[in-house]
Protein backbone atom coordinates (compact mmCIF):
# COMPACT_ATOMS: atom_id res chain seq x y z
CA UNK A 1 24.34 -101.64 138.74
CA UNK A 2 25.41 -101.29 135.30
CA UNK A 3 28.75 -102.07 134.87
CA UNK A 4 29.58 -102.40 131.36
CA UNK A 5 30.01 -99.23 129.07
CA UNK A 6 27.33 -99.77 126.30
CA UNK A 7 24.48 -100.23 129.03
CA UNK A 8 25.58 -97.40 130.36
CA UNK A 9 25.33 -95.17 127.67
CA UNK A 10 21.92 -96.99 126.57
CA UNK A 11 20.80 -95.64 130.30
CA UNK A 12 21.84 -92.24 129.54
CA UNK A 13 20.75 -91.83 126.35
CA UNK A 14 16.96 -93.22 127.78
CA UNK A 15 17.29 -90.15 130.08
CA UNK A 16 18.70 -88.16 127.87
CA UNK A 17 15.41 -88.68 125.16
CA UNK A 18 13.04 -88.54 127.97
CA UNK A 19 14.03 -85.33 129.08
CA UNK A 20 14.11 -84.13 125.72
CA UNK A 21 10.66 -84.97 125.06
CA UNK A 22 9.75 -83.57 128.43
CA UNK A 23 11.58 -79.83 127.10
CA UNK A 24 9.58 -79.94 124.03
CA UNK A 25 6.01 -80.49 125.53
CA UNK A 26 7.12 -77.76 128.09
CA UNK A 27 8.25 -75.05 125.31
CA UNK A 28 4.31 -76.43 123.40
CA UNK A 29 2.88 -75.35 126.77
CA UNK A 30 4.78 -72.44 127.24
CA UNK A 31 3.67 -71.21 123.68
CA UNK A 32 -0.01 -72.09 124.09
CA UNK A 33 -0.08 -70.18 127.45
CA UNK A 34 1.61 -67.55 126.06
CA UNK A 35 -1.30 -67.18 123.72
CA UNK A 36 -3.97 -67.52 125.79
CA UNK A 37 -2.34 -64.68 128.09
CA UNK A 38 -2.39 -62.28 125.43
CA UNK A 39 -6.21 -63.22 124.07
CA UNK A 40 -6.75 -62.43 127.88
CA UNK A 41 -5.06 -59.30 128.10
CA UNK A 42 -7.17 -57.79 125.62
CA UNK A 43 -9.93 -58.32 127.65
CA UNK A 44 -9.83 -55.16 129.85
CA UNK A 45 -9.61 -53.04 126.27
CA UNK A 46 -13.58 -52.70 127.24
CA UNK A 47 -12.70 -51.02 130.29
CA UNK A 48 -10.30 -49.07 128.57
CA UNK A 49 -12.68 -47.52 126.07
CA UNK A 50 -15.33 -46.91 128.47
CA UNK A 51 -12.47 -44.99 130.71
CA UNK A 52 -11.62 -42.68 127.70
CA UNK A 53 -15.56 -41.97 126.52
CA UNK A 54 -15.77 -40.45 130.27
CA UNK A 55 -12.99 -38.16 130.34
CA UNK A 56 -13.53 -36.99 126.44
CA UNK A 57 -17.35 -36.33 127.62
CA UNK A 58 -19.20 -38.70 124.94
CA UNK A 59 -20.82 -40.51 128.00
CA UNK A 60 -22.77 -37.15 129.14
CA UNK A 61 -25.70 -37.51 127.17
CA UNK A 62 -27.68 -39.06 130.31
CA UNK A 63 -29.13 -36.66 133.46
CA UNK A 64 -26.18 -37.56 135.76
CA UNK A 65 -23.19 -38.19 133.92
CA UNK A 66 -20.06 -40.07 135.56
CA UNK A 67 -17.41 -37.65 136.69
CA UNK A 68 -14.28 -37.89 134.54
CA UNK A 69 -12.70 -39.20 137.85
CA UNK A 70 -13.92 -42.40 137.23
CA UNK A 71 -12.68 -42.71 133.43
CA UNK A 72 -9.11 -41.91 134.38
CA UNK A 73 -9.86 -45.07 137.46
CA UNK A 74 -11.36 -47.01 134.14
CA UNK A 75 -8.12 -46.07 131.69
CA UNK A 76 -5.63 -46.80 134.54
CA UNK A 77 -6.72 -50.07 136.00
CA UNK A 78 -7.34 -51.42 132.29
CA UNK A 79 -3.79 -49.95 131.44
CA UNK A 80 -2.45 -51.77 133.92
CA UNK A 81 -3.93 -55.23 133.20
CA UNK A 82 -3.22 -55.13 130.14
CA UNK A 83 -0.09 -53.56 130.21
CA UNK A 84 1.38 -56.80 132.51
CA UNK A 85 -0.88 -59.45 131.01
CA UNK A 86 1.37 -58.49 127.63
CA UNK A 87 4.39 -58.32 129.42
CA UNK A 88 3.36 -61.88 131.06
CA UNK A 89 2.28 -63.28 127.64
CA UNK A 90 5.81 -62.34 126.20
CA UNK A 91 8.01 -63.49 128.86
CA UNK A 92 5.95 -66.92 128.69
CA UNK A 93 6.73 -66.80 124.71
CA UNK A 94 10.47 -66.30 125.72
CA UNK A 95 10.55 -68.93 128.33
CA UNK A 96 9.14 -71.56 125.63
CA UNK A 97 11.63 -70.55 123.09
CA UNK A 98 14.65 -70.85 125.50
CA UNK A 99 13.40 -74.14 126.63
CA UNK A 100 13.52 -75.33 123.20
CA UNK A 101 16.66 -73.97 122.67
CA UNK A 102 18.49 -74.98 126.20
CA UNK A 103 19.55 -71.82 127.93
CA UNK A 104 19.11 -69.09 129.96
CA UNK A 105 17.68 -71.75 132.91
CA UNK A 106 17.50 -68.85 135.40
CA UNK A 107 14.68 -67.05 133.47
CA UNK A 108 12.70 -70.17 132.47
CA UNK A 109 12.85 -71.07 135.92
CA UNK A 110 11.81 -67.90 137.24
CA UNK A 111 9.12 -67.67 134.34
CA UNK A 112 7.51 -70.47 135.93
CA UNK A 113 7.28 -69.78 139.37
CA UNK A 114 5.58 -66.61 138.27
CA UNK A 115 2.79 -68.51 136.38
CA UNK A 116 2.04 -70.77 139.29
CA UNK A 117 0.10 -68.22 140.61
CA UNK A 118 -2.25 -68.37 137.43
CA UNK A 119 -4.45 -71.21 138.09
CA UNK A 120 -4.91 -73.84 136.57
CA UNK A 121 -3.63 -73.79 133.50
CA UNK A 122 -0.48 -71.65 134.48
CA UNK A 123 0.13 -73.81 137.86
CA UNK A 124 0.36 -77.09 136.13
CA UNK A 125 2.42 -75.65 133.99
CA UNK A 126 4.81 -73.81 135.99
CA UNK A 127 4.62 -77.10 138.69
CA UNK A 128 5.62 -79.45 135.95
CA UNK A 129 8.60 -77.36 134.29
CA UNK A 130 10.23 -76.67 137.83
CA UNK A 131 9.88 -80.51 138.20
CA UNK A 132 11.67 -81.12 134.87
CA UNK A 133 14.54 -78.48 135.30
CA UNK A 134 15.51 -79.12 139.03
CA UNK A 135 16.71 -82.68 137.05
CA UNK A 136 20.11 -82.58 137.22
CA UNK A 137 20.25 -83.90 133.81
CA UNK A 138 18.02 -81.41 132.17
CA UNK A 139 20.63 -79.05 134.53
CA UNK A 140 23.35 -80.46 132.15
CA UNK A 141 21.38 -79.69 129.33
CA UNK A 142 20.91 -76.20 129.89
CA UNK A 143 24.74 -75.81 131.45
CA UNK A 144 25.74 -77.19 128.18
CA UNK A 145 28.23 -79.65 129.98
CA UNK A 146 30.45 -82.27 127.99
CA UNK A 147 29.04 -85.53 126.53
CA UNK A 148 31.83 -87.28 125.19
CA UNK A 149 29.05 -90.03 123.95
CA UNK A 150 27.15 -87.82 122.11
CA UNK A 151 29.88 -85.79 120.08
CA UNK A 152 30.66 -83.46 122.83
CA UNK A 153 26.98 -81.64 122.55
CA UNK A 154 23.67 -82.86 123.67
CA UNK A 155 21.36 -84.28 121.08
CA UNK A 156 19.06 -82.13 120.05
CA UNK A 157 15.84 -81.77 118.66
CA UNK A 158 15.03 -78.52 117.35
């Protein structure tokens, strides 16, 4: 037990930086998967482009062209990944910007139980920032709470 007020604070503010530092790799990771989500996204554009030649007819050049049934399955499926891999990408941008800025812990946290399901690189992500917020002192980051020590506000490192 510490019972003297400087070691105290010395504990704290190890804490304090640690979980600092842990916020700031976090919003790096959240920014590089944001990234990679959206190079990813465009992926299905392919799909997309094959979907509109069949319904505009430049695909019927062959004996048995494809029914224009199966371009508006081609344009809707690719809409849709892409469409959500976007939305995805900019919610993980978000996330690492709030992170970095401490607030709005709901929607990070949220944020990164929805990108556990992206293995691997989402999962360790999302894995290791639920560790780091359920902290309660990364809590009392976010929450903004008092710290006398500190000059009333957290240290910060933007």
């Amino acid at each position: 037990m510490y019972h003297q007020t400087g070691n105290k604070f010395l504990l704290l503010k190890r804490f304090m930086n640690k979980d600092l530092e842990h916020l700031k790799l976090l919003s790096i990771g959240f920014y590089i998967y944001a990234g990679l989500t959206a190079l990813f996204a465009c992926f299905p554009i392919i799909h997309l482009v094959v979907g509109i030649a069949m319904i505009t007819g430049r695909m019927n050049e062959g004996q048995n062209p494809p029914p224009p049934e199966f371009g508006w399955f081609f344009v809707g499926l690719a809409s849709v990944f892409i469409l959500s891999g976007w939305a995805l990408a900019i919610a993980s941008l978000l996330a690492g910007r709030f992170i970095k800025q401490q607030k709005k812990y709901m929607f990070v946290f949220v944020v990164a139980c929805i990108i556990c399901a992206f293995a691997p690189l989402g999962t360790i992500l999302g894995v290791f920032t639920i560790v780091v917020l359920l902290r309660e002192s990364v809590k009392a980051l976010f929450e903004r709470q008092n710290f006398p020590q500190f000059g009333n506000t957290p240290p910060d490192w933007r």
